[in-house]
N, C-alpha and C. Protein backbone atom coordinates (compact mmCIF):
# COMPACT_ATOMS: atom_id res chain seq x y z
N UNK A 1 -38.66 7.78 -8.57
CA UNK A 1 -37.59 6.82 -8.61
C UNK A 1 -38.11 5.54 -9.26
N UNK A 2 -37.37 4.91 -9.83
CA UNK A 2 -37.88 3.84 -11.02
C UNK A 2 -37.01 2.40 -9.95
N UNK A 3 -38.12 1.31 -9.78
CA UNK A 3 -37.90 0.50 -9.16
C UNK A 3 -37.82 -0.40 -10.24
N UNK A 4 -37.17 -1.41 -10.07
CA UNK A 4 -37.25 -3.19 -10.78
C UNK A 4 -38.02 -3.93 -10.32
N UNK A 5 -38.29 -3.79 -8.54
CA UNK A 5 -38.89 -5.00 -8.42
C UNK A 5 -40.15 -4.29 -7.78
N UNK A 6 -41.28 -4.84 -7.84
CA UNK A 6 -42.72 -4.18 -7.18
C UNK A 6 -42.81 -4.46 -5.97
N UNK A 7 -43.56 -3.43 -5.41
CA UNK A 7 -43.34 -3.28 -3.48
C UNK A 7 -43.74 -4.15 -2.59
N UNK A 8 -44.84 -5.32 -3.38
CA UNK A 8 -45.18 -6.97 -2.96
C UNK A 8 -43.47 -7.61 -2.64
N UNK A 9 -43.20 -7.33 -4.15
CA UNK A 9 -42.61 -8.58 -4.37
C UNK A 9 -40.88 -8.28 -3.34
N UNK A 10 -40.59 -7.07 -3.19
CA UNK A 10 -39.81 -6.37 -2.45
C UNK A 10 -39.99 -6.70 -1.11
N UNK A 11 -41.11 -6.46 -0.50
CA UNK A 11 -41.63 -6.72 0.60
C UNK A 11 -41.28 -7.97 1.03
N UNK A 12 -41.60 -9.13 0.09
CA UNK A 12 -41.59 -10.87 0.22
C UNK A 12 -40.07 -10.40 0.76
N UNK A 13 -39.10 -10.41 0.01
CA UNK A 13 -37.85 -10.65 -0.13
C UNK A 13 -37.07 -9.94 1.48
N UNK A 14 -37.99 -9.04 1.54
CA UNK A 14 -37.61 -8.47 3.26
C UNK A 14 -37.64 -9.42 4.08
N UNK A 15 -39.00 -10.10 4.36
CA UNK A 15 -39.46 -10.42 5.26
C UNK A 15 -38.85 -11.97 5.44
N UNK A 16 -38.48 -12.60 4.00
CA UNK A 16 -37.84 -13.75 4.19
C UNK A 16 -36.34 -13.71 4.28
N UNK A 17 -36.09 -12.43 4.42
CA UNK A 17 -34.24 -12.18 5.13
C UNK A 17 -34.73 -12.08 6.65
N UNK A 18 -35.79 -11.08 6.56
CA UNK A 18 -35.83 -11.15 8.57
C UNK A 18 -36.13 -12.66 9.15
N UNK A 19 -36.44 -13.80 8.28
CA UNK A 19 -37.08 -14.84 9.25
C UNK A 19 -35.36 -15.35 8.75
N UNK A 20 -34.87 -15.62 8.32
CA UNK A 20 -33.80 -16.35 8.09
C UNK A 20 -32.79 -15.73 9.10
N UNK A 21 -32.73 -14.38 8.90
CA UNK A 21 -31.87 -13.93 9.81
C UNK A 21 -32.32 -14.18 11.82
N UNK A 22 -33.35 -14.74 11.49
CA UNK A 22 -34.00 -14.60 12.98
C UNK A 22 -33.48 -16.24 13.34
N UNK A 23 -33.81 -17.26 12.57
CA UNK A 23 -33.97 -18.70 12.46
C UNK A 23 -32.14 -18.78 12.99
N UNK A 24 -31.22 -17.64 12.02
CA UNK A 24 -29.66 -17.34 12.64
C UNK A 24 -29.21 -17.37 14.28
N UNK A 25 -30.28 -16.09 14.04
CA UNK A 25 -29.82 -16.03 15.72
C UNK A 25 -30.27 -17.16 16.88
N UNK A 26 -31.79 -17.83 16.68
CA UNK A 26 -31.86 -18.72 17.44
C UNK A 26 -30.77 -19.87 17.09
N UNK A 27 -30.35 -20.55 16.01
CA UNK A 27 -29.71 -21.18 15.98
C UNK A 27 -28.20 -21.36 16.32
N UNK A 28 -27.73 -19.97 16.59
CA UNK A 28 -26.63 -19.68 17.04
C UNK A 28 -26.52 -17.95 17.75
N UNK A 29 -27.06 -18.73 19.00
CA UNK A 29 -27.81 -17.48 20.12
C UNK A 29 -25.65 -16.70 20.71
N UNK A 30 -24.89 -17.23 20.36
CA UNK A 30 -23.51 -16.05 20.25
C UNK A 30 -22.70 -17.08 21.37
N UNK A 31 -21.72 -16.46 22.00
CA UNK A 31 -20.69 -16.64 22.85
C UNK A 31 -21.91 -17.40 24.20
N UNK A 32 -21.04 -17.99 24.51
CA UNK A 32 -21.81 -18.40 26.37
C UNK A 32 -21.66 -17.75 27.15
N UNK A 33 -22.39 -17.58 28.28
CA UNK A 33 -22.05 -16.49 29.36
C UNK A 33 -20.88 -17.36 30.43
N UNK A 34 -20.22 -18.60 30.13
CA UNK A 34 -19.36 -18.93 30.91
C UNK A 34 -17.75 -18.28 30.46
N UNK A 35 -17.08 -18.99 31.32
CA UNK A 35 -15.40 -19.11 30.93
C UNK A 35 -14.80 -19.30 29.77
N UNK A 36 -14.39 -19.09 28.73
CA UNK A 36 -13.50 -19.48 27.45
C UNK A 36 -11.99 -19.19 27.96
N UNK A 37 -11.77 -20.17 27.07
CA UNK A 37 -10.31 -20.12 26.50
C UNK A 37 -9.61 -18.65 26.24
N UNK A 38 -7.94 -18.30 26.49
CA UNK A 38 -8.23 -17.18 26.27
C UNK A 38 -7.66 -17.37 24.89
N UNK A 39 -6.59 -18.46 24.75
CA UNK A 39 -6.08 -18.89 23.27
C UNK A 39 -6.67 -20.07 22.73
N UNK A 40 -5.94 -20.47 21.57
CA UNK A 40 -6.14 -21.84 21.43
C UNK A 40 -4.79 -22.50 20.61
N UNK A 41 -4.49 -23.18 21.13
CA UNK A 41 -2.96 -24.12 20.85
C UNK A 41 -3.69 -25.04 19.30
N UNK A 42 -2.64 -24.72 18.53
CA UNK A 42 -2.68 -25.57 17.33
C UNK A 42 -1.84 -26.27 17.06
N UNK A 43 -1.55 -27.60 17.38
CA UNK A 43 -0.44 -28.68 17.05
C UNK A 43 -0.24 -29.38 15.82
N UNK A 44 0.49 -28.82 14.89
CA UNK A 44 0.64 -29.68 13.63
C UNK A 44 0.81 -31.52 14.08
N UNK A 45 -0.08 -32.69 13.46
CA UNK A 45 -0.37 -34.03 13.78
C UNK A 45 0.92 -34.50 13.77
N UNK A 46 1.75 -34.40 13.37
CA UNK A 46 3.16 -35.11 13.40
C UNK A 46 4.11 -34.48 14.67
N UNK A 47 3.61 -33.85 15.15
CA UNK A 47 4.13 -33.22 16.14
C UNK A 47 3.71 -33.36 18.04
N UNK A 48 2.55 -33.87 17.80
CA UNK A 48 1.61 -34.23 18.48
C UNK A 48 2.23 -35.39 19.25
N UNK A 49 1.71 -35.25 20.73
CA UNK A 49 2.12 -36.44 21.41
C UNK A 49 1.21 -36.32 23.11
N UNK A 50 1.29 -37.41 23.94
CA UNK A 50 0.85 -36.99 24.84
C UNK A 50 1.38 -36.44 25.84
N UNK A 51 2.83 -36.42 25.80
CA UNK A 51 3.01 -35.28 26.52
C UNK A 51 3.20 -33.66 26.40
N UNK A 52 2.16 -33.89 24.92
CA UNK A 52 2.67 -32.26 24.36
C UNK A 52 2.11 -30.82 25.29
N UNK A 53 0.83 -31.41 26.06
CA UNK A 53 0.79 -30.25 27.31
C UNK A 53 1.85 -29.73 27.70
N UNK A 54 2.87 -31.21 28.57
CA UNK A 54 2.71 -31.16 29.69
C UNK A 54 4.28 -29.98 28.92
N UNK A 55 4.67 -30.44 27.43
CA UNK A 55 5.83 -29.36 27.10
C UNK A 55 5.42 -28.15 27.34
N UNK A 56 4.74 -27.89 26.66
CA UNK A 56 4.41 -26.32 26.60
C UNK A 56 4.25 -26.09 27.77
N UNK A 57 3.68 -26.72 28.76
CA UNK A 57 3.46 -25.73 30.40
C UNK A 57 5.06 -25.61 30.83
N UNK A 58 6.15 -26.52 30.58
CA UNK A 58 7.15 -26.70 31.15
C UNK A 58 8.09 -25.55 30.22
N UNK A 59 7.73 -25.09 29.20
CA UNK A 59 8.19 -24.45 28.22
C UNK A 59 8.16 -22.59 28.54
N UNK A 60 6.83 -22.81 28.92
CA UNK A 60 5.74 -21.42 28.98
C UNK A 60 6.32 -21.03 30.45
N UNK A 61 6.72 -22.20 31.48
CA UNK A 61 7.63 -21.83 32.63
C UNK A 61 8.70 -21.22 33.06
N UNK A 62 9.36 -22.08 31.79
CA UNK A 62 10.97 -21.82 31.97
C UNK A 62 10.95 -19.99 31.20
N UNK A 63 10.25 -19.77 30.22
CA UNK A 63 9.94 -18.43 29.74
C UNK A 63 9.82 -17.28 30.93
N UNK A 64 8.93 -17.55 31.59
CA UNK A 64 8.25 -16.67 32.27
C UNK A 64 9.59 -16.94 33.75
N UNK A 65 10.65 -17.87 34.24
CA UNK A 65 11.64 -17.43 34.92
C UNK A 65 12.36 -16.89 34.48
N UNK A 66 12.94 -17.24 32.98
CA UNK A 66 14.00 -16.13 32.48
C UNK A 66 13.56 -14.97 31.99
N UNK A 67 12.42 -14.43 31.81
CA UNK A 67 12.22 -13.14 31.30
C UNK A 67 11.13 -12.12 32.35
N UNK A 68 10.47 -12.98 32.98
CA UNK A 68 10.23 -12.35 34.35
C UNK A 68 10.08 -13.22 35.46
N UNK A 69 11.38 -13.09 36.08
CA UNK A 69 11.91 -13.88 37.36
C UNK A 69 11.04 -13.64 38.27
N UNK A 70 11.10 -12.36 38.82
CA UNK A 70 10.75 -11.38 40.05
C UNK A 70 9.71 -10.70 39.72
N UNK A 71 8.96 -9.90 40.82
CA UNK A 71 8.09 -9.37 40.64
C UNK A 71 7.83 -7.91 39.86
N UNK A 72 9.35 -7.69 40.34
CA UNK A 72 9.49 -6.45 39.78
C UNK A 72 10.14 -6.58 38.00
N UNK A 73 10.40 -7.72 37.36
CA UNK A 73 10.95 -7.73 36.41
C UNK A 73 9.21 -8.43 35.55
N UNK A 74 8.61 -8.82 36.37
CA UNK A 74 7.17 -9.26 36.24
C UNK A 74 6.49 -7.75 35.88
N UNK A 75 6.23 -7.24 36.54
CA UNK A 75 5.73 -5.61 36.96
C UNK A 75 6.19 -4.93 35.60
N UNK A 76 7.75 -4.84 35.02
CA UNK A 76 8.49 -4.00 34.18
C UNK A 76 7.67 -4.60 32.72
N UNK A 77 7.97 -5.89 32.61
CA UNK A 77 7.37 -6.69 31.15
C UNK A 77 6.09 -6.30 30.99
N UNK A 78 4.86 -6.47 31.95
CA UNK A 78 3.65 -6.45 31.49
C UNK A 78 2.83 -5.04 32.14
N UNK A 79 4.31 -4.05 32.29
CA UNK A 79 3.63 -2.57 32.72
C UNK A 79 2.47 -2.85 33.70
N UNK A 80 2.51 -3.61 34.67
CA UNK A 80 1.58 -3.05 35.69
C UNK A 80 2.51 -3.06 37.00
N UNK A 81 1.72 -2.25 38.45
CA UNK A 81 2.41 -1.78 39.26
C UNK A 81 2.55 -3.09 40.22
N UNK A 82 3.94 -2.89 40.35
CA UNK A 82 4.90 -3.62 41.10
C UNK A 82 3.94 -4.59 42.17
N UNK A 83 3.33 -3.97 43.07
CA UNK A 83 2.39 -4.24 44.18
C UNK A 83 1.17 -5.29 43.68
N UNK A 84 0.60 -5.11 42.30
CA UNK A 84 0.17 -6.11 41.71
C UNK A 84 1.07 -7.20 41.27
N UNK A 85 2.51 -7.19 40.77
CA UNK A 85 2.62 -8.17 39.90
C UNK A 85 2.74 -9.37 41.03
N UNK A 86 2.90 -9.36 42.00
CA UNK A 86 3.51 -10.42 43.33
C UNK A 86 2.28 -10.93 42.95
N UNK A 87 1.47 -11.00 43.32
CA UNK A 87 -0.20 -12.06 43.10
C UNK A 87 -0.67 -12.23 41.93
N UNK A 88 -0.13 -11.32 40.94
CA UNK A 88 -0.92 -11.83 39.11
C UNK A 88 0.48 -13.12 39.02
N UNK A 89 1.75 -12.64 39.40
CA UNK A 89 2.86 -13.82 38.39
C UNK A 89 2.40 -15.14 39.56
N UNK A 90 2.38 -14.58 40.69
CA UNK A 90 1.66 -16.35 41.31
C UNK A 90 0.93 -16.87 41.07
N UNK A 91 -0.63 -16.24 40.51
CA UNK A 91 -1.61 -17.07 39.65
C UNK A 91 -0.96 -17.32 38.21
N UNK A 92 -0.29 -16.59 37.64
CA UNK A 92 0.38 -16.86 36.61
C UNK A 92 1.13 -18.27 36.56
N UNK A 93 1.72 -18.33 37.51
CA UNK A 93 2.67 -19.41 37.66
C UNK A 93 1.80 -20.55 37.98
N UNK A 94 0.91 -20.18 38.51
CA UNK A 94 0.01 -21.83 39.12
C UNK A 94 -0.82 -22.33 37.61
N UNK A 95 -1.24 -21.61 37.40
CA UNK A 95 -2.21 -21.25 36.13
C UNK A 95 -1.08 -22.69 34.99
N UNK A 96 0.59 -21.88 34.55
CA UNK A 96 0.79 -22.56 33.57
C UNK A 96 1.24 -23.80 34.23
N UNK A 97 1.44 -23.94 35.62
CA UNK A 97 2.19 -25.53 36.26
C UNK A 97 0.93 -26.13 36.04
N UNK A 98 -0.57 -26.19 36.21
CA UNK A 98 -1.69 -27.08 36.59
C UNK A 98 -2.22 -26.94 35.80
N UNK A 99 -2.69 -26.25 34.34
CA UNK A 99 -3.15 -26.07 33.29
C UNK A 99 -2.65 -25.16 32.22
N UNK A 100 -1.46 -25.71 31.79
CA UNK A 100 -1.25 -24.77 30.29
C UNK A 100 -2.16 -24.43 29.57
N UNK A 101 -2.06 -25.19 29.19
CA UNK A 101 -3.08 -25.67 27.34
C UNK A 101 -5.23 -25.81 28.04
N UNK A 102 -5.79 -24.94 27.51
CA UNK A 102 -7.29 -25.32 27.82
C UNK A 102 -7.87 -25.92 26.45
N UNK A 103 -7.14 -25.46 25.71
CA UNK A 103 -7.73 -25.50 24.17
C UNK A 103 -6.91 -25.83 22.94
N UNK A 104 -6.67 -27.06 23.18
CA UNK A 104 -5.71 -27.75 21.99
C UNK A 104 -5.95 -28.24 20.59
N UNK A 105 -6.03 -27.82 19.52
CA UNK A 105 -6.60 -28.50 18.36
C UNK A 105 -5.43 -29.31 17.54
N UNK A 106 -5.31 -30.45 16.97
CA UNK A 106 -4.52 -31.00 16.18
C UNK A 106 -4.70 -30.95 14.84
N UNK A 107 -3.77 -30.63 14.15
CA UNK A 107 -3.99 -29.80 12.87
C UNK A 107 -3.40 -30.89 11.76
N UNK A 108 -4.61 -31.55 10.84
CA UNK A 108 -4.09 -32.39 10.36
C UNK A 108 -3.81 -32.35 8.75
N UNK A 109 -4.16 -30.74 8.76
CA UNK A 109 -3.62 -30.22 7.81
C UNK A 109 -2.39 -29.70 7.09
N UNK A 110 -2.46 -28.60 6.13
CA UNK A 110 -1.17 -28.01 5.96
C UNK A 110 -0.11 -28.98 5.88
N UNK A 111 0.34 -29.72 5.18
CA UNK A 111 1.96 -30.53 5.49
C UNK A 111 2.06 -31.17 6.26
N UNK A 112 0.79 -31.88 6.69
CA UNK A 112 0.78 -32.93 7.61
C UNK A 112 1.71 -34.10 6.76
N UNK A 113 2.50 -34.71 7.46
CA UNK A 113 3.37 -36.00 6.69
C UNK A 113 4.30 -35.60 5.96
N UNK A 114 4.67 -33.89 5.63
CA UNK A 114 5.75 -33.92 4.47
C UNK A 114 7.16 -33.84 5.33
């Protein structure tokens, strides 16, 4: 097999991807072993305000009474059994009254001002 580059000079070029790629991982060792966000809310800047939480929790509320009231209409929407949904839509419900939004970014892009 007919090479281009000689097995030194091949070699170099390995070994300075493995340290770079290594220098990667310490420098960005991945995800944390804590809690994240499970979304993240993007607010176009003109849109933005301080009570823009507190909309969306009041928003994300009124949703979740008209489309699953009850437990059993809770249970039907997100296919799990009935006997669960009574304690997931109550953390559900506490969850969006005391913290909607964990992760809000303001987007001061895209058509910001038009």
């Amino acid at each position: 097999m007919t090479r281009s580059l000689d097995p030194a000079t091949l070699q170099d070029l390995f070994d300075r991807v493995a340290s770079a790629a290594a220098e990667d991982v310490d420098a960005h060792p991945g995800d944390p072993a804590g809690r994240q966000p499970v979304h993240t809310l993007y607010v176009p800047a003109d849109r933005f305000s301080a009570g823009t939480v507190a909309e969306m929790g009041a928003e994300a509320l009124r949703l979740l009474e008209a489309h699953a009231a009850t437990p059993a209409s809770f249970a039907a929407a997100f296919g799990i059994a009935q006997g669960l949904a009574e304690a997931v839509r109550q953390r559900v419900t506490a969850k969006l009254r005391d913290e909607p939004v964990e992760d809000l970014r303001i987007d001061f892009e895209d058509g910001y001002g038009v």
